[in-house]
Protein backbone atom coordinates (compact mmCIF):
# COMPACT_ATOMS: atom_id res chain seq x y z
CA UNK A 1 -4.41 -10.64 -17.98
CA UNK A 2 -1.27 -8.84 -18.45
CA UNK A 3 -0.66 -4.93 -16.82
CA UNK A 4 0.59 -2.80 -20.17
CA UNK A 5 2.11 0.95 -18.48
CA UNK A 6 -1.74 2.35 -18.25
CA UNK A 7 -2.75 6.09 -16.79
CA UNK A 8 -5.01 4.35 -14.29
CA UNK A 9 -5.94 0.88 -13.10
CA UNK A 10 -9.58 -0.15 -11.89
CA UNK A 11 -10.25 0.18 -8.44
CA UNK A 12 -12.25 -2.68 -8.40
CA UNK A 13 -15.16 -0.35 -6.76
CA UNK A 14 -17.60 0.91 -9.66
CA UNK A 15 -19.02 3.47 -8.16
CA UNK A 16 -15.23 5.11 -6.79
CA UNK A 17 -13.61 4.68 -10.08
CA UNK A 18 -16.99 6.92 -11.50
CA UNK A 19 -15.07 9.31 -9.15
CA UNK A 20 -11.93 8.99 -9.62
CA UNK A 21 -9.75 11.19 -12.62
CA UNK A 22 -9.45 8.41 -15.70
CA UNK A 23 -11.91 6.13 -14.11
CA UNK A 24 -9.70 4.36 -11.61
CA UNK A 25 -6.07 4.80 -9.21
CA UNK A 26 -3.87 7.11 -10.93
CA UNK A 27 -0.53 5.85 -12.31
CA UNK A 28 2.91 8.53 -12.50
CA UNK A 29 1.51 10.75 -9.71
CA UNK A 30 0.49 10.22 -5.58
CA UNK A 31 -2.60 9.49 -4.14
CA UNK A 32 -2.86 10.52 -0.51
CA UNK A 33 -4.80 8.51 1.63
CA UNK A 34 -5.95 10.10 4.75
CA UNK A 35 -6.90 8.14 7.67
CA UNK A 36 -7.56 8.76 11.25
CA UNK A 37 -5.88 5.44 12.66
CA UNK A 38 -4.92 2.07 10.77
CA UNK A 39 -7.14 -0.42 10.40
CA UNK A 40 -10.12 1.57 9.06
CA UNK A 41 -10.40 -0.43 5.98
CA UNK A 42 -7.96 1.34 3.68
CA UNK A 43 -6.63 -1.97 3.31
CA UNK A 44 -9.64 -4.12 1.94
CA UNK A 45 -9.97 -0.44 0.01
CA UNK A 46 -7.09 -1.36 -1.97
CA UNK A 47 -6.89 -4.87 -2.34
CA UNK A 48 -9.04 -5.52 -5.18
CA UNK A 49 -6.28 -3.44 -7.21
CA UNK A 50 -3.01 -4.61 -5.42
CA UNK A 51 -4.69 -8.70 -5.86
CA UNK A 52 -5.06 -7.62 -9.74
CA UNK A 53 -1.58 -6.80 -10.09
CA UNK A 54 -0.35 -9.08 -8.15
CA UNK A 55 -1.94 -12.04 -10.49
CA UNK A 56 -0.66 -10.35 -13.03
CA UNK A 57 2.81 -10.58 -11.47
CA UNK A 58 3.34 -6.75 -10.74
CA UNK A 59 5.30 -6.53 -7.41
CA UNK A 60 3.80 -4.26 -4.68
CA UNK A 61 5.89 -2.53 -2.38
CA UNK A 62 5.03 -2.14 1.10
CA UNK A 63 6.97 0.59 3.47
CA UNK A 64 5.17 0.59 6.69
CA UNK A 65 5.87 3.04 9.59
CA UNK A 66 6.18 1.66 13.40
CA UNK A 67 2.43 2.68 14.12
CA UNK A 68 0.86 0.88 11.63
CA UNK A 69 3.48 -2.60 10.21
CA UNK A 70 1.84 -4.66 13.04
CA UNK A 71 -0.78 -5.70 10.57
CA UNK A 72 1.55 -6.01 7.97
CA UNK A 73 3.36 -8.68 9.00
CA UNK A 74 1.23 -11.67 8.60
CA UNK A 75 1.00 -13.36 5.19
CA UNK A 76 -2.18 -15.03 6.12
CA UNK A 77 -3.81 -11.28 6.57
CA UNK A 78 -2.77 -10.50 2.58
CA UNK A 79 -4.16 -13.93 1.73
CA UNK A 80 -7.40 -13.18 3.19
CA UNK A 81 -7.67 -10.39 1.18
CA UNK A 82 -6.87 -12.26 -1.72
CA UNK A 83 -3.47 -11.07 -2.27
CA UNK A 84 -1.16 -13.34 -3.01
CA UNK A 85 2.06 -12.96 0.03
CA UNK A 86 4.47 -14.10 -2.28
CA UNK A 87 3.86 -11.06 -4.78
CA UNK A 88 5.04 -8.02 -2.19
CA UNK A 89 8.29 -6.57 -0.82
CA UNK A 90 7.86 -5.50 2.58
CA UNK A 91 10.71 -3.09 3.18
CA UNK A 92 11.68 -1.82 6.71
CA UNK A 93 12.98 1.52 7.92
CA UNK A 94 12.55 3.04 11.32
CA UNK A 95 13.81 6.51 10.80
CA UNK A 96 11.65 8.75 9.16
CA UNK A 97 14.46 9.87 6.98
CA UNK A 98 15.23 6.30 6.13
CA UNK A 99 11.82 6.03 4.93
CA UNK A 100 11.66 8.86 2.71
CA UNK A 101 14.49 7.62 1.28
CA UNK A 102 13.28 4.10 0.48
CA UNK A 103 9.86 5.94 -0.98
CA UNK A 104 12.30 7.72 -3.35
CA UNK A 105 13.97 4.89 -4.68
CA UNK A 106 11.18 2.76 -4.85
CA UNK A 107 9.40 5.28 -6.84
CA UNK A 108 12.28 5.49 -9.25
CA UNK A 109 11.75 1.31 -9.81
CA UNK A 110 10.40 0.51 -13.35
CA UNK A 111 9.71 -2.60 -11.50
CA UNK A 112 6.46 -1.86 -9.30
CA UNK A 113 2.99 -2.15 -9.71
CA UNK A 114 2.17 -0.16 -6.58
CA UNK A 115 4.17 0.97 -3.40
CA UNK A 116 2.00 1.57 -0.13
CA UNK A 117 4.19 3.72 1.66
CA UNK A 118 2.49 4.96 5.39
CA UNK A 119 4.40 8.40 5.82
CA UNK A 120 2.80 10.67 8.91
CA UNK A 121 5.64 12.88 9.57
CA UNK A 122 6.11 14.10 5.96
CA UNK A 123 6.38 17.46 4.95
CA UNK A 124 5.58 19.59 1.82
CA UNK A 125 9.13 19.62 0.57
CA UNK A 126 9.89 15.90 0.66
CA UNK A 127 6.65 15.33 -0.95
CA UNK A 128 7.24 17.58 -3.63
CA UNK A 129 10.64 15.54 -4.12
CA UNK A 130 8.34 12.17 -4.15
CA UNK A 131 6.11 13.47 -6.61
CA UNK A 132 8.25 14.36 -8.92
CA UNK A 133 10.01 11.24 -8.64
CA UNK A 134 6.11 9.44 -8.99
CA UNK A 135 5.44 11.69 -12.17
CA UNK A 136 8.31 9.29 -14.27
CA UNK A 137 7.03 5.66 -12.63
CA UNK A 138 5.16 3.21 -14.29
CA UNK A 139 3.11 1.56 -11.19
CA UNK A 140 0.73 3.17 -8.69
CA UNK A 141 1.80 5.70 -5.45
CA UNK A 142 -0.13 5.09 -2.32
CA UNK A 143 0.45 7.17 1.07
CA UNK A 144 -1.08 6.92 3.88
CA UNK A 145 -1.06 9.91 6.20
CA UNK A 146 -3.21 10.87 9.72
CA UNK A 147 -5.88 12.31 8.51
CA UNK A 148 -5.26 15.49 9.98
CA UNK A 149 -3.02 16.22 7.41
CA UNK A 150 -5.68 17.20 5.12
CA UNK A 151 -5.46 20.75 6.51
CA UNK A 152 -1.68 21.25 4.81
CA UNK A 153 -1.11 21.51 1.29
CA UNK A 154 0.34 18.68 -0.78
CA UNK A 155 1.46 18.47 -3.85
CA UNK A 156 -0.55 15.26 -4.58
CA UNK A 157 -2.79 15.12 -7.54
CA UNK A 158 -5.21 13.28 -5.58
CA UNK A 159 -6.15 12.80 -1.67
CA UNK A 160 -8.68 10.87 -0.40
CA UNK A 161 -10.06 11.20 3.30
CA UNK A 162 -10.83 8.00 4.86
CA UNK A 163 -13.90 7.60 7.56
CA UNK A 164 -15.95 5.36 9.47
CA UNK A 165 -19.62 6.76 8.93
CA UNK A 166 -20.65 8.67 12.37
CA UNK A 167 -24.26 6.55 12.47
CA UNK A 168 -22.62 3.41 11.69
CA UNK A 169 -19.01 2.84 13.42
CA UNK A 170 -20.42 -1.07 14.73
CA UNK A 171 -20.57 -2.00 10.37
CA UNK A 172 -16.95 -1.93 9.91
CA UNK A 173 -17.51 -3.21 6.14
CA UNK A 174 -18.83 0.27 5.47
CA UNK A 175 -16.65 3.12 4.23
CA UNK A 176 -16.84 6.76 3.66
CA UNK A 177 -14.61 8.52 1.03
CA UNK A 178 -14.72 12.46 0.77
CA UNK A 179 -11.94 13.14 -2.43
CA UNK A 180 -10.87 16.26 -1.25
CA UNK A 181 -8.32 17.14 -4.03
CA UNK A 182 -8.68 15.38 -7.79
CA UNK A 183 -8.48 16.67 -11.02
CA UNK A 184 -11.85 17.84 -11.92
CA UNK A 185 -14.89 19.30 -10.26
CA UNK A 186 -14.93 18.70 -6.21
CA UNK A 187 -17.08 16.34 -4.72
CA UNK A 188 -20.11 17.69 -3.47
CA UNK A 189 -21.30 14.51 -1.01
CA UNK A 190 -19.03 11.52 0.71
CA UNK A 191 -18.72 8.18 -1.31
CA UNK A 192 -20.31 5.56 0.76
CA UNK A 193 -18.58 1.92 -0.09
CA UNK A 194 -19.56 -1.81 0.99
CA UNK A 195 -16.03 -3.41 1.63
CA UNK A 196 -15.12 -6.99 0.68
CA UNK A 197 -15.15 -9.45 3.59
CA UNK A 198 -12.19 -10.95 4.27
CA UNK A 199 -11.77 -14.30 2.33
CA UNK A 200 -12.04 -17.67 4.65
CA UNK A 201 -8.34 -18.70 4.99
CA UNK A 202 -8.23 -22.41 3.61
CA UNK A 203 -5.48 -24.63 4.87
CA UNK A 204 -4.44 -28.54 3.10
CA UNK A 205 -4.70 -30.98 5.81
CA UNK A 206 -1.57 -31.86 7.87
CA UNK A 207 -0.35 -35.18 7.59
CA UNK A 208 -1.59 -37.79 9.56
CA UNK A 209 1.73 -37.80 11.90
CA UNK A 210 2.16 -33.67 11.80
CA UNK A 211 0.26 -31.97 14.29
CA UNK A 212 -1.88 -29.93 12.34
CA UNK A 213 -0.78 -25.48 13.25
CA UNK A 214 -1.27 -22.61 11.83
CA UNK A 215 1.68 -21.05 10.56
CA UNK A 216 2.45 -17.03 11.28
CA UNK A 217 5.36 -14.92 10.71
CA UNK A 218 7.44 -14.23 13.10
CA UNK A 219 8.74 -10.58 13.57
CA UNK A 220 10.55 -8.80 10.62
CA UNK A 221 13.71 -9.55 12.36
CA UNK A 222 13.11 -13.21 11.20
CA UNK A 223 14.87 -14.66 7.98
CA UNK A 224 12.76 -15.18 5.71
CA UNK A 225 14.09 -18.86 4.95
CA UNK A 226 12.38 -19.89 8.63
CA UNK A 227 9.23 -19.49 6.70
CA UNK A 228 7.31 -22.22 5.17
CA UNK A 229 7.12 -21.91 1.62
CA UNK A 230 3.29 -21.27 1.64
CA UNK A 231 3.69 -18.46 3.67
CA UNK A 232 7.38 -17.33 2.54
CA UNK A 233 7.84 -13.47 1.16
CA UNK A 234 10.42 -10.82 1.01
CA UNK A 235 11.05 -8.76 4.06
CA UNK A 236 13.65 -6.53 3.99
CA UNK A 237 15.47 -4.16 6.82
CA UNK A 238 16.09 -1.11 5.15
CA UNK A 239 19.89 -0.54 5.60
CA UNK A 240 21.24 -3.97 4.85
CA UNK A 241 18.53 -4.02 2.03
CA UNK A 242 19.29 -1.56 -0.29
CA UNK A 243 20.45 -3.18 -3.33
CA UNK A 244 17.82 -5.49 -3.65
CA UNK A 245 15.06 -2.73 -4.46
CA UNK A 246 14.70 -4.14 -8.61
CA UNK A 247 15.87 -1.95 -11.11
CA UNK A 248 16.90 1.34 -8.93
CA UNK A 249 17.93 4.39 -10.81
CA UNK A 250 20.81 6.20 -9.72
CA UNK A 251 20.29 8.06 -6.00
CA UNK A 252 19.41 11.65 -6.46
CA UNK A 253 20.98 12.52 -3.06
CA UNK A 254 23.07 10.44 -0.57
CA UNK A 255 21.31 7.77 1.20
CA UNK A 256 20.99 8.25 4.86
CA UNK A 257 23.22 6.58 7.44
CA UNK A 258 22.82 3.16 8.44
């Protein structure tokens, strides 16, 4: 199944994309994800859509903050949720600055399928910049922001705020989704969603003379060529790895220093 340049893609949740503007995640515009710490489930949220475009070999960009790239940096974590490692470009930037920056010029990729960009000090002028530059790009806009933020105005089309039910915070597969800004009539009640378990993470046998190990990656600072070639992706530190972002317009501004 091939991605054509669509105004949506299927969230892979039926009863969200009844929800959602266009029935599914909005493509040329940002969708705000509000969360009050990582690791609520935004991730298994998401990764019926980012495993789609991945098999359909659209790259996702990930730009992770220090709070929350922990996760992030395990390819056997994205396999479990059936996303194929070798399909994302995890790009590093420790500044704030820096990783508005990246955003920008990601967005401005014809390349993407969706960037997942976690963004907690931003404010309303820098995401009017990334919004505009989201209104001209082909693939999907993710940020994730505290959820907090949902008291300041955004210029994103669509937020989403991100809970644990309050009767039910020991059934972590459950998921409660209040869309408090979309194009359309508000939403009177919370979505309630059943999240995919993780998939069973199925190794091939070591050879007889190998110890068998499980293989993890190392920190970002690590080459990738270390890697085994099962669990081998792209990790880039943002300002040695510029140039490789595919098919990056012209900067609008200058880039920040190194």
């Amino acid at each position: 199944m091939l991605f054509a340049p669509a105004s949506s893609v299927a969230s892979g949740f039926a009863a969200l994309d009844a929800q959602l503007p266009g029935g599914g995640w909005p493509a040329r515009c940002l969708t705000e994800l509000l969360i009050p710490a990582p690791g609520i489930g935004e991730m298994r949220l998401l990764a019926p859509c980012l495993a789609a475009l991945v098999k359909a070999q659209r790259q996702i960009i990930v730009l992770a903050s220090d709070e929350a790239d922990h996760g992030l940096l395990y390819p056997d974590g994205w396999a479990q949720l059936g996303i194929d490692p070798r399909g994302l470009l995890l790009v590093r930037a420790e500044r704030p600055a820096d990783r508005l920056w990246a955003v920008e010029q990601s967005l401005r990729s014809a390349a993407f399928g969706a960037l997942l960009a976690w963004l907690p000090e931003a404010r309303a002028d820098a995401l009017r910049r990334l919004q505009l530059a989201a209104a001209s790009a082909q693939g999907l806009s993710f940020l994730l922001r505290p959820a907090g933020a949902q008291a300041q105005s955004s210029p994103a089309p669509l937020r989403l705020l991100l809970a644990r039910p309050p009767a039910l915070q020991t059934q972590d597969r459950l998921l409660s989704i209040q869309l408090i800004k979309r194009r359309g009539p508000m939403q009177v009640q919370p979505l309630l969603l059943r999240l995919p378990e993780p998939r069973a993470l199925h190794r091939p046998a070591a050879p007889a003379t190998t110890p068998a190990r499980t293989t993890r990656l190392a920190p970002a600072s690590l080459a990738p060529a270390s890697l085994t070639p099962a669990a081998s992706w792209t990790v880039l530190n943002h300002a040695l790895g510029r140039s490789a972002l595919p098919d990056t317009a012209p900067r609008s501004h200058p880039a920040p220093a190194a």
